[in-house]
C-alpha atoms as a PDB file:
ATOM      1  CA  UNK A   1     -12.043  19.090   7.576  1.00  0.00           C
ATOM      2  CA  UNK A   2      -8.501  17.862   8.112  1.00  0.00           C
ATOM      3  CA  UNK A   3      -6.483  14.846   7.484  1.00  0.00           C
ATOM      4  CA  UNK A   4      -4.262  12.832   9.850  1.00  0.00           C
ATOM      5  CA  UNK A   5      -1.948  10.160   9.316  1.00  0.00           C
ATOM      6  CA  UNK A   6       0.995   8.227  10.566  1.00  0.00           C
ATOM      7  CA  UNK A   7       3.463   5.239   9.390  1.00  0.00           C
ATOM      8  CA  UNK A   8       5.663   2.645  11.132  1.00  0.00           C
ATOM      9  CA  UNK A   9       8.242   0.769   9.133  1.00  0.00           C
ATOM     10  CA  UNK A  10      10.939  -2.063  10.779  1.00  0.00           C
ATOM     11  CA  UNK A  11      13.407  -4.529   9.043  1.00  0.00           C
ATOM     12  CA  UNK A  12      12.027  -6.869  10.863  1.00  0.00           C
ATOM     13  CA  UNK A  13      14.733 -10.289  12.413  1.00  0.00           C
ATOM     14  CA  UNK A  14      15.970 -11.435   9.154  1.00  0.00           C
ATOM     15  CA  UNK A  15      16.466  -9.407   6.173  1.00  0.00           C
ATOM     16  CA  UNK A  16      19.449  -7.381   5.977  1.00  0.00           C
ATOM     17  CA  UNK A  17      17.990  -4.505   3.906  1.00  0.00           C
ATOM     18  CA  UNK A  18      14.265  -2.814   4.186  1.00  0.00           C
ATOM     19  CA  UNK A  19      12.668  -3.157   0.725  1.00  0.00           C
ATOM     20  CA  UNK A  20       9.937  -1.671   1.601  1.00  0.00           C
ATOM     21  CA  UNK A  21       8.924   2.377   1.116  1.00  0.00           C
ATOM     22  CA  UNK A  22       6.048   4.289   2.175  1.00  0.00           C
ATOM     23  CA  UNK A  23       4.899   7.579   1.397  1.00  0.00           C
ATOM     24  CA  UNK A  24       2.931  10.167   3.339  1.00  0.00           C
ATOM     25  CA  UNK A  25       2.127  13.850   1.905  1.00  0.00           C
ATOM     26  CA  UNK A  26      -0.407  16.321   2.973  1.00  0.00           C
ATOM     27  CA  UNK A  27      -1.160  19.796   1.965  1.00  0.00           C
ATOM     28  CA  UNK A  28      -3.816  22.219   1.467  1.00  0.00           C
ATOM     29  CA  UNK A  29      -5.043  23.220  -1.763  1.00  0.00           C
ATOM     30  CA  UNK A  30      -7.434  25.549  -3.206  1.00  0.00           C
ATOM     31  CA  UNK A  31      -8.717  25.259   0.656  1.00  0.00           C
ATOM     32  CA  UNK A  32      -9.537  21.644   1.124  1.00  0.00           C
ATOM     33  CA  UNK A  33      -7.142  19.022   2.248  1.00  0.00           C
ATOM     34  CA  UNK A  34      -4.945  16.866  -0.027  1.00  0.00           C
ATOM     35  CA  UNK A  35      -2.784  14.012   0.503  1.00  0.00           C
ATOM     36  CA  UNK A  36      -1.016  10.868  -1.240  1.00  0.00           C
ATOM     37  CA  UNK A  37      -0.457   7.956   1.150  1.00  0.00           C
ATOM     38  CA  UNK A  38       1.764   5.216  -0.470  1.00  0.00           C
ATOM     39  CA  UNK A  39       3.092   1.672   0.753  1.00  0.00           C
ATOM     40  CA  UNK A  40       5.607  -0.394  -1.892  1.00  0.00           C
ATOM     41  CA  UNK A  41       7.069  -3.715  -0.654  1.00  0.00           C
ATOM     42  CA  UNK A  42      10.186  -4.759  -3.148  1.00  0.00           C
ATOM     43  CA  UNK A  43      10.365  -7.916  -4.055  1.00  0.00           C
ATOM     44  CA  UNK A  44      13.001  -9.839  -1.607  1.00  0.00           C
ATOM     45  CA  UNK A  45      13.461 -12.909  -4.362  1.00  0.00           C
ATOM     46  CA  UNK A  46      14.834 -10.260  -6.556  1.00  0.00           C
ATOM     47  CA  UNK A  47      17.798  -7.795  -6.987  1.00  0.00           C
ATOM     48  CA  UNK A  48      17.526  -4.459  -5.356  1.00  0.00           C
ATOM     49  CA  UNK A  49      13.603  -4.362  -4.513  1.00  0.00           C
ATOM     50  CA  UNK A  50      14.838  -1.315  -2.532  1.00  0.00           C
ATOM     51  CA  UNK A  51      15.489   0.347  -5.445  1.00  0.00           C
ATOM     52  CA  UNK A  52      12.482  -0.435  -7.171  1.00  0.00           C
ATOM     53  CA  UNK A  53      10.064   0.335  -4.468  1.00  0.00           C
ATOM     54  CA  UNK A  54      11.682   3.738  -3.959  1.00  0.00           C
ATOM     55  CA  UNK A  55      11.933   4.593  -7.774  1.00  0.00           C
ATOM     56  CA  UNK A  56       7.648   4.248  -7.506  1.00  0.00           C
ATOM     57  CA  UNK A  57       7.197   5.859  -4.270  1.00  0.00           C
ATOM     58  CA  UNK A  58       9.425   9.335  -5.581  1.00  0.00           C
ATOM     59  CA  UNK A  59       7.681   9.027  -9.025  1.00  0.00           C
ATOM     60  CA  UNK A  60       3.980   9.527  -7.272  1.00  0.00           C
ATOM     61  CA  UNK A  61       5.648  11.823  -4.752  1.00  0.00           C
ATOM     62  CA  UNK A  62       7.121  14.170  -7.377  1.00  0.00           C
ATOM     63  CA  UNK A  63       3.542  14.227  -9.380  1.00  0.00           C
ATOM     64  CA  UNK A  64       1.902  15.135  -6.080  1.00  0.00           C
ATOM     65  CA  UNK A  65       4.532  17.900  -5.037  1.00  0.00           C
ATOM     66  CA  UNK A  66       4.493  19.411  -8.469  1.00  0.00           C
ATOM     67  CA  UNK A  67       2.087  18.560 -10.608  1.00  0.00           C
ATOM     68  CA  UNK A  68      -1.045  17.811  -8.490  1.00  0.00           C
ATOM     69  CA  UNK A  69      -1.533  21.730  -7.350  1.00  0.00           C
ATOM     70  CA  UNK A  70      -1.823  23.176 -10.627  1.00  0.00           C
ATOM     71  CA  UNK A  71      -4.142  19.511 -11.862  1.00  0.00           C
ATOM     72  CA  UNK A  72      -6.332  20.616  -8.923  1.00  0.00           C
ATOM     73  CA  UNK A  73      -8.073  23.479 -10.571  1.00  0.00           C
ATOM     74  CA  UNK A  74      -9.574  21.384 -12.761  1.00  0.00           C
ATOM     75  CA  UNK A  75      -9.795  18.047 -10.907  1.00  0.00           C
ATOM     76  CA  UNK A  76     -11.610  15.481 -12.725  1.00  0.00           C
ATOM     77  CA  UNK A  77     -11.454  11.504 -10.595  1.00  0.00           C
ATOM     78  CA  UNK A  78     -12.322   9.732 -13.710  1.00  0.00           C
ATOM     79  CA  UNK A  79      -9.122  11.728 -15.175  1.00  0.00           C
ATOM     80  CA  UNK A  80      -7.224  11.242 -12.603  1.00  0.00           C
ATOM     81  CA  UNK A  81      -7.964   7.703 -12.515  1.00  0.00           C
ATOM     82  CA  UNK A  82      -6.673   7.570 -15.681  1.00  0.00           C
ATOM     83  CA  UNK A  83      -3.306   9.228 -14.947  1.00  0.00           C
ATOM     84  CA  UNK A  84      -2.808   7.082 -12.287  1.00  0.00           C
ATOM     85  CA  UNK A  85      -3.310   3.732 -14.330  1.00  0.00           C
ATOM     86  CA  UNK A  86      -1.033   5.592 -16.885  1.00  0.00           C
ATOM     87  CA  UNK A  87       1.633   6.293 -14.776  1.00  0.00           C
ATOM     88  CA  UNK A  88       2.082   2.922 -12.903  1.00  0.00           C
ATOM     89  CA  UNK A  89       2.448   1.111 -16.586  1.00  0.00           C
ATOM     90  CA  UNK A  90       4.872   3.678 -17.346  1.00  0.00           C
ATOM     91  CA  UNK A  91       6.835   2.984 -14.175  1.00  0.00           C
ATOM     92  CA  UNK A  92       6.438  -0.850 -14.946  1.00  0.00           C
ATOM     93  CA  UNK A  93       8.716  -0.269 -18.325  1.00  0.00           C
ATOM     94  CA  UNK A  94      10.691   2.212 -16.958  1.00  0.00           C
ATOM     95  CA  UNK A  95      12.139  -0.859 -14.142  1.00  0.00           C
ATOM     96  CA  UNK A  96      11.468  -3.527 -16.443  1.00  0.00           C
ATOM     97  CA  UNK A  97      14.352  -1.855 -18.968  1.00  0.00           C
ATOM     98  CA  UNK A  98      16.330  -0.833 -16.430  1.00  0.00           C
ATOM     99  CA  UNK A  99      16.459  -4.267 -15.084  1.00  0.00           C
ATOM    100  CA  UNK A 100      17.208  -5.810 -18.578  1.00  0.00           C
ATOM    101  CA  UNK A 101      20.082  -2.833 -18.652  1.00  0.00           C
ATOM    102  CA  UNK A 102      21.865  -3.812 -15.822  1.00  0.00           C
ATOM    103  CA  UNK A 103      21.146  -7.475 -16.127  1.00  0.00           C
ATOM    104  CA  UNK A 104      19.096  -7.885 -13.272  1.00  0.00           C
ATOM    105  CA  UNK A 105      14.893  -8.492 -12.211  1.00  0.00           C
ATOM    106  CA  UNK A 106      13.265  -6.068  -9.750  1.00  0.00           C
ATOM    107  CA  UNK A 107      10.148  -5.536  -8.565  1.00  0.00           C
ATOM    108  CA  UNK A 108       7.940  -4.006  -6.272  1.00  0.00           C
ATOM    109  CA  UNK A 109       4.149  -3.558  -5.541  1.00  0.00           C
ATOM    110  CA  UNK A 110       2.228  -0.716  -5.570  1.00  0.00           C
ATOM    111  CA  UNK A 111      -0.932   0.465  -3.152  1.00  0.00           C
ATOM    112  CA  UNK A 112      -2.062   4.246  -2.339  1.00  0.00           C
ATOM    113  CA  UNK A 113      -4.826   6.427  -1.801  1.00  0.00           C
ATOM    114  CA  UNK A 114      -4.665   9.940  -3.184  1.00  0.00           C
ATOM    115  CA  UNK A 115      -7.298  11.976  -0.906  1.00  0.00           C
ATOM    116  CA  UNK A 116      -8.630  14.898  -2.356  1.00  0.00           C
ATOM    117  CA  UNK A 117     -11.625  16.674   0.185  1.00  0.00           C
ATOM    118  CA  UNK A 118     -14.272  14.404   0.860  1.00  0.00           C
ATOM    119  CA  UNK A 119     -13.337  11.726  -2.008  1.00  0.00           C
ATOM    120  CA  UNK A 120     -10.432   9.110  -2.600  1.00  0.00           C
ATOM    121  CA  UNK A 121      -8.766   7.168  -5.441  1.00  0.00           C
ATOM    122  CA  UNK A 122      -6.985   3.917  -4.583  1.00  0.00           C
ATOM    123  CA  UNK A 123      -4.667   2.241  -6.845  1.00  0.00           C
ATOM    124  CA  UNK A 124      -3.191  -1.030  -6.611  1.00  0.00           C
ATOM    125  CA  UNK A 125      -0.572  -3.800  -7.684  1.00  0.00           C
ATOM    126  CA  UNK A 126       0.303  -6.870  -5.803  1.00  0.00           C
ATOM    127  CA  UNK A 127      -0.170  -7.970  -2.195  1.00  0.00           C
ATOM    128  CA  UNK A 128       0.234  -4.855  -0.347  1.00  0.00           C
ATOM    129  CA  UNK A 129      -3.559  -4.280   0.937  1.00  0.00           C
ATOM    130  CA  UNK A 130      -5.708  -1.509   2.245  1.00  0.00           C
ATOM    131  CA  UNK A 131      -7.937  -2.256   5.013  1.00  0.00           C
ATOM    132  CA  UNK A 132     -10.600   0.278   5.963  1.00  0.00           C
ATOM    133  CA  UNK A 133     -11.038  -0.007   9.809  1.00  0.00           C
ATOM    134  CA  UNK A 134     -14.540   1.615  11.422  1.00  0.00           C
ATOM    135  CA  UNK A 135     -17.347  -0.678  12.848  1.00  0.00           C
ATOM    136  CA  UNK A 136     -15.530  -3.096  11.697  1.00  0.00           C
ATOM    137  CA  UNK A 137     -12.067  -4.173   9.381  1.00  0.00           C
ATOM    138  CA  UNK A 138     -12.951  -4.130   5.642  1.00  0.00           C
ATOM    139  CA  UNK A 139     -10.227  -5.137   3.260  1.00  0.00           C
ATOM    140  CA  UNK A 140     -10.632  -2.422   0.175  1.00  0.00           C
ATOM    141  CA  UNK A 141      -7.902  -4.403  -2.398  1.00  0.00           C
ATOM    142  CA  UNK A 142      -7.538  -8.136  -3.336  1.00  0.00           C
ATOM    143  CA  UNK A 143      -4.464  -9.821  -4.146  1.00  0.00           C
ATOM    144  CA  UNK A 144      -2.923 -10.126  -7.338  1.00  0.00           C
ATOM    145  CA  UNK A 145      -1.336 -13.539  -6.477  1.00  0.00           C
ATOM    146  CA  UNK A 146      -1.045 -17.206  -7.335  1.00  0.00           C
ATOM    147  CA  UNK A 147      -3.028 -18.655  -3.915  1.00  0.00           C
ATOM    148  CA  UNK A 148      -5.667 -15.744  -4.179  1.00  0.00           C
ATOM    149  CA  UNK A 149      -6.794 -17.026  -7.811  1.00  0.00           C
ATOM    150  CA  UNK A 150      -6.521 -20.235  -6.850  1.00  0.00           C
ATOM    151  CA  UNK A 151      -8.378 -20.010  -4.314  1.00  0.00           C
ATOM    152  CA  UNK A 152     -11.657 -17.921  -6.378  1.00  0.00           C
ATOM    153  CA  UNK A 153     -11.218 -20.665  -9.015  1.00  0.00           C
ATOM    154  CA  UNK A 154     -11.717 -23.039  -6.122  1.00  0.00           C
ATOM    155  CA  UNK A 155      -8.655 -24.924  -6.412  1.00  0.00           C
ATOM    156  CA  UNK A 156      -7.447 -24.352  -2.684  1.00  0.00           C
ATOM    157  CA  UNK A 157      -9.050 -23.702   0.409  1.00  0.00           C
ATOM    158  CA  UNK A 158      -8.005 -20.582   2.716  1.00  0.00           C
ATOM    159  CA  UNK A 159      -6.814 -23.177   5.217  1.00  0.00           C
ATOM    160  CA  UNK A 160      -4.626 -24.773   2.501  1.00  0.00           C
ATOM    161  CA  UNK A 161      -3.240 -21.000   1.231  1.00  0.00           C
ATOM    162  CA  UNK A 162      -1.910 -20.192   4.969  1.00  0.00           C
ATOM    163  CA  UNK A 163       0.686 -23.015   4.285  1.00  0.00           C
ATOM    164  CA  UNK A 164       0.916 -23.086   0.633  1.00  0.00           C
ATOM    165  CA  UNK A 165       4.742 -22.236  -0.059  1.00  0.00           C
ATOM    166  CA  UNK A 166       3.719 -20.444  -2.596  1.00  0.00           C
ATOM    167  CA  UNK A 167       1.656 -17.849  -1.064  1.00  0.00           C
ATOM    168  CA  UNK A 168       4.229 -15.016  -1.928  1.00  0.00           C
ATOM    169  CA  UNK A 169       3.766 -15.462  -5.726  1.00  0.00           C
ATOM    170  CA  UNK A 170       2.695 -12.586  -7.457  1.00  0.00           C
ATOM    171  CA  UNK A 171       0.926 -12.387 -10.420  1.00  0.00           C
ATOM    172  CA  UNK A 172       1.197  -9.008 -10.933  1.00  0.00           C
ATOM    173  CA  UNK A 173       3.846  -6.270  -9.844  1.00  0.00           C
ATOM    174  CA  UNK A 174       6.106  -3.666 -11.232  1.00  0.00           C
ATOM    175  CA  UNK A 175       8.952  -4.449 -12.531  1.00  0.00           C
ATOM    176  CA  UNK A 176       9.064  -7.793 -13.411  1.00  0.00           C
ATOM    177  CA  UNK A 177       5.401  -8.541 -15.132  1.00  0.00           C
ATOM    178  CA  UNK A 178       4.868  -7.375 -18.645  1.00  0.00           C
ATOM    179  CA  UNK A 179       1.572  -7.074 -18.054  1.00  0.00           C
ATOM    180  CA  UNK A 180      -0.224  -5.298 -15.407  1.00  0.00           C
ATOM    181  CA  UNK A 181      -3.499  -4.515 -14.985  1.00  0.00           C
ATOM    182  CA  UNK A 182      -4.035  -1.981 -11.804  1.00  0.00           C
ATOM    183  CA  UNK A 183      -6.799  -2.280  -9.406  1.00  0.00           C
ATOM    184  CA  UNK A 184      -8.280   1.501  -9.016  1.00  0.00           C
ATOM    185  CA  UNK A 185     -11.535   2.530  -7.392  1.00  0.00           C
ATOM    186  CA  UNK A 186     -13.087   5.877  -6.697  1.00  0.00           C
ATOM    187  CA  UNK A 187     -15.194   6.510  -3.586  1.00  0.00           C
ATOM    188  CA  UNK A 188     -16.436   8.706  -0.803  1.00  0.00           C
ATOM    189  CA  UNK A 189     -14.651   9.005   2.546  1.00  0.00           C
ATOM    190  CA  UNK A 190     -15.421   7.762   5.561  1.00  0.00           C
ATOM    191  CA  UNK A 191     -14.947  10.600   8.349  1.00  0.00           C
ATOM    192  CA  UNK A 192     -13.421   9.009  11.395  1.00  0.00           C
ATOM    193  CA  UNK A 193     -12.677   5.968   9.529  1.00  0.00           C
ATOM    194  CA  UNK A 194      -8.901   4.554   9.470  1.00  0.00           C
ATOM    195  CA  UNK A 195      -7.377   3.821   6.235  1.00  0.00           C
ATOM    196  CA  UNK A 196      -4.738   1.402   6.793  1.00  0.00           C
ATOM    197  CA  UNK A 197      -2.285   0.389   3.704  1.00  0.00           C
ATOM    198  CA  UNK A 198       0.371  -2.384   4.917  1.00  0.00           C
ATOM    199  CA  UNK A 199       2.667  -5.366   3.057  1.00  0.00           C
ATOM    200  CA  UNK A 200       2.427  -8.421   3.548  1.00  0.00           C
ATOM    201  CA  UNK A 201       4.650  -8.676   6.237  1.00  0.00           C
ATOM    202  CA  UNK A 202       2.567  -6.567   8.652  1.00  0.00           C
ATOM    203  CA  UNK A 203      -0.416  -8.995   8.120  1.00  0.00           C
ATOM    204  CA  UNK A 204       0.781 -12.525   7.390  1.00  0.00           C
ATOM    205  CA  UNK A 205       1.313 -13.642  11.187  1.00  0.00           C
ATOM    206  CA  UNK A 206      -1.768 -11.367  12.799  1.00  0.00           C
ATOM    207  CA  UNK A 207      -5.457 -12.203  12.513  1.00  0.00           C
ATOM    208  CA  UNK A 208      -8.233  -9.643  11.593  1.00  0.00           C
ATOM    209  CA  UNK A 209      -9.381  -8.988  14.646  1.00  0.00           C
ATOM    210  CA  UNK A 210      -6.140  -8.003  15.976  1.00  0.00           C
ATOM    211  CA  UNK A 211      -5.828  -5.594  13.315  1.00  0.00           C
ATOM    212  CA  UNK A 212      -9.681  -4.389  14.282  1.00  0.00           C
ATOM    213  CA  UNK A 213      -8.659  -4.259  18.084  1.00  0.00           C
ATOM    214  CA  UNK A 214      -5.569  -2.260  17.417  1.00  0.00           C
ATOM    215  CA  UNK A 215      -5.934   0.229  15.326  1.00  0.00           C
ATOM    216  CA  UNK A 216     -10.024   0.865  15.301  1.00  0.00           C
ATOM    217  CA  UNK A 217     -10.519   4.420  15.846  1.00  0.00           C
ATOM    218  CA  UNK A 218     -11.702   4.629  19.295  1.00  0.00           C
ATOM    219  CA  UNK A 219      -8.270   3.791  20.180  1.00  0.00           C
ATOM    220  CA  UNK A 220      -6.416   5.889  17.370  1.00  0.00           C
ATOM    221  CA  UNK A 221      -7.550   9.414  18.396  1.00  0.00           C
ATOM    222  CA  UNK A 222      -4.628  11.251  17.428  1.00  0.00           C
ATOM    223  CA  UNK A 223      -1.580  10.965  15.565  1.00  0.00           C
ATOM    224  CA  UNK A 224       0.610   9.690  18.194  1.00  0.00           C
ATOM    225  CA  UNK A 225      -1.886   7.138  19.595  1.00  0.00           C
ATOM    226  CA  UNK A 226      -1.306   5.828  15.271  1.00  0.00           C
ATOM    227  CA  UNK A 227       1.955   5.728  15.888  1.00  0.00           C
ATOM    228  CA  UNK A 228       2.105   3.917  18.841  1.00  0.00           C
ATOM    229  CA  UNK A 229      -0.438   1.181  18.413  1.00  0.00           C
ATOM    230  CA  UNK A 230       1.140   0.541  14.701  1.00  0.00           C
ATOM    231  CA  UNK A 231       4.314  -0.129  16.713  1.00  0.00           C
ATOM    232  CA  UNK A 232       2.837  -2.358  18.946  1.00  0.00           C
ATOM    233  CA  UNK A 233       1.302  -4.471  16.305  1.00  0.00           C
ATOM    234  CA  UNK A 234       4.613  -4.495  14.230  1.00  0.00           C
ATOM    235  CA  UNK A 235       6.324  -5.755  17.843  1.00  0.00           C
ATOM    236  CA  UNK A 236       4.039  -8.683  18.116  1.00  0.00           C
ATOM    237  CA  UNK A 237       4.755  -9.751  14.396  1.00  0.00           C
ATOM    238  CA  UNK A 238       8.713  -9.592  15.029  1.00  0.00           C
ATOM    239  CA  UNK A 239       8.263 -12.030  18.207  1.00  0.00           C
ATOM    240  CA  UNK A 240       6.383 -14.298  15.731  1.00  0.00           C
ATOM    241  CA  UNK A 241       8.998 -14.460  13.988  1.00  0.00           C
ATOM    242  CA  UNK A 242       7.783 -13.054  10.646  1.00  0.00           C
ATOM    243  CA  UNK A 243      10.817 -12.864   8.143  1.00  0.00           C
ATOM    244  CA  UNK A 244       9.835 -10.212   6.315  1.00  0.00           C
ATOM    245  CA  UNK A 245      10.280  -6.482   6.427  1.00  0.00           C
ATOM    246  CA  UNK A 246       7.123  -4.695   8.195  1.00  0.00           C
ATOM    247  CA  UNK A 247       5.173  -1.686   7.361  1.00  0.00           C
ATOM    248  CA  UNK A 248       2.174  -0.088   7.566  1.00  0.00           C
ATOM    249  CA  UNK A 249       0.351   3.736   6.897  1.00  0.00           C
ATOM    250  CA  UNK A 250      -2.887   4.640   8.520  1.00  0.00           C
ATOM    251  CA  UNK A 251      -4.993   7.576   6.973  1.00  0.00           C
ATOM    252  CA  UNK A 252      -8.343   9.652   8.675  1.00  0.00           C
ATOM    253  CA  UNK A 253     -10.330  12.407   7.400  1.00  0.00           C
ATOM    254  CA  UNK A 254     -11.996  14.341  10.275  1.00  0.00           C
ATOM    255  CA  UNK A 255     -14.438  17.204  10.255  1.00  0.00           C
END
């Protein structure tokens, strides 16, 4: 068994900083494959989302540089579940006093899969998703935002949420919500399957099925192939003139 992955990340035509941060790590431990794939989008209506997205995406990739080996020889997922949940509400008042320090708001979301053998936790704040891409495109997350509860407490139609200007309100992220209340799930991996985490940006101005047709499996047999259709897809989205930054991780586990 072995895991592959690759990431794509691009300004994009009208922000002057990239807010978001991504994460990729994989090792081998106690012979099986590990990894920690990570996407945070900082919030561009506040200060320094930069800062906030890479404060979350170092804090996971310390625990998984140092911490995670010696966890591993007695790896429990419920446990580690646990952790995980513990450690994003400790990051949310870590940046929430920090921002109160320094008189400012920042914010970021939060979405990763930590990959451990043949299973996977995924954690979640926000609107970054994770889309699971085999027969067909499966979105794995849901949105913590203002449009997507709206729209299960039938207030708002999906046609009426592609226009809403209020479709970048989060309810939840860290940072700048006292309250969060992460999305994790446990579960069995799909071999051959792409695992695709991206922010909103990637996905606001492309459809489903272009997602499906360009990075399904078939057509993402290696690494490089990753790379390069994540590029194309991230092209098409700059000359529709998506104004925010772009990125996007995809994740396999082959035998």
């Amino acid at each position: 068994m072995r895991y592959i992955a690759a990431a794509d990340t691009d300004i994009g035509i009208h922000k002057s900083v990239n807010q978001d941060s991504l994460c990729i790590k994989i090792a081998e431990i106690r012979t099986q494959p590990a990894a920690l794939v990570m996407v945070c989008d900082g919030m561009g209506g506040l200060s320094c989302g930069e800062i906030a997205s890479a404060d979350v995406i170092n804090s996971f990739s310390d625990w998984f540089e140092n911490e995670f080996p010696t966890e591993a020889l007695k790896w429990d997922w419920n446990e580690a579940a646990f952790k995980v949940i513990e450690r994003l509400h400790a990051l949310n008042e870590q940046l929430i006093t920090y921002g109160a320090r320094n008189n400012m708001k920042l914010g970021t979301t939060a979405t990763g899969i930590v990959a451990y053998g043949s299973r996977y936790l995924m954690f979640h704040v926000g609107d970054t998703r994770i889309y699971k891409i085999s027969d067909k495109l499966r979105l794995l997350t849901t949105d913590h935002t203002y449009i997507k509860r709206e729209m299960e407490l039938g207030n708002m139609t999906e046609e009426q949420a592609k226009t809403d200007p209020r479709r970048n309100a989060l309810l939840q992220c860290i940072g700048a919500a006292g309250e969060i209340e992460p999305q994790v799930r446990l579960g069995n991996i799909e071999f051959g399957a792409n695992y695709m985490i991206c922010s909103d940006g990637f996905r606001h101005v492309i459809t489903p099925k272009e997602i499906f047709d360009g990075l399904h499996p078939d057509i993402t047999p290696t690494k490089t192939d990753m790379k390069v259709h994540l590029r194309e897809l991230i092209e098409t989205v700059k000359l529709r003139e998506e104004r925010d930054n772009i990125t996007a991780v995809m994740f396999r586990a082959e035998r």
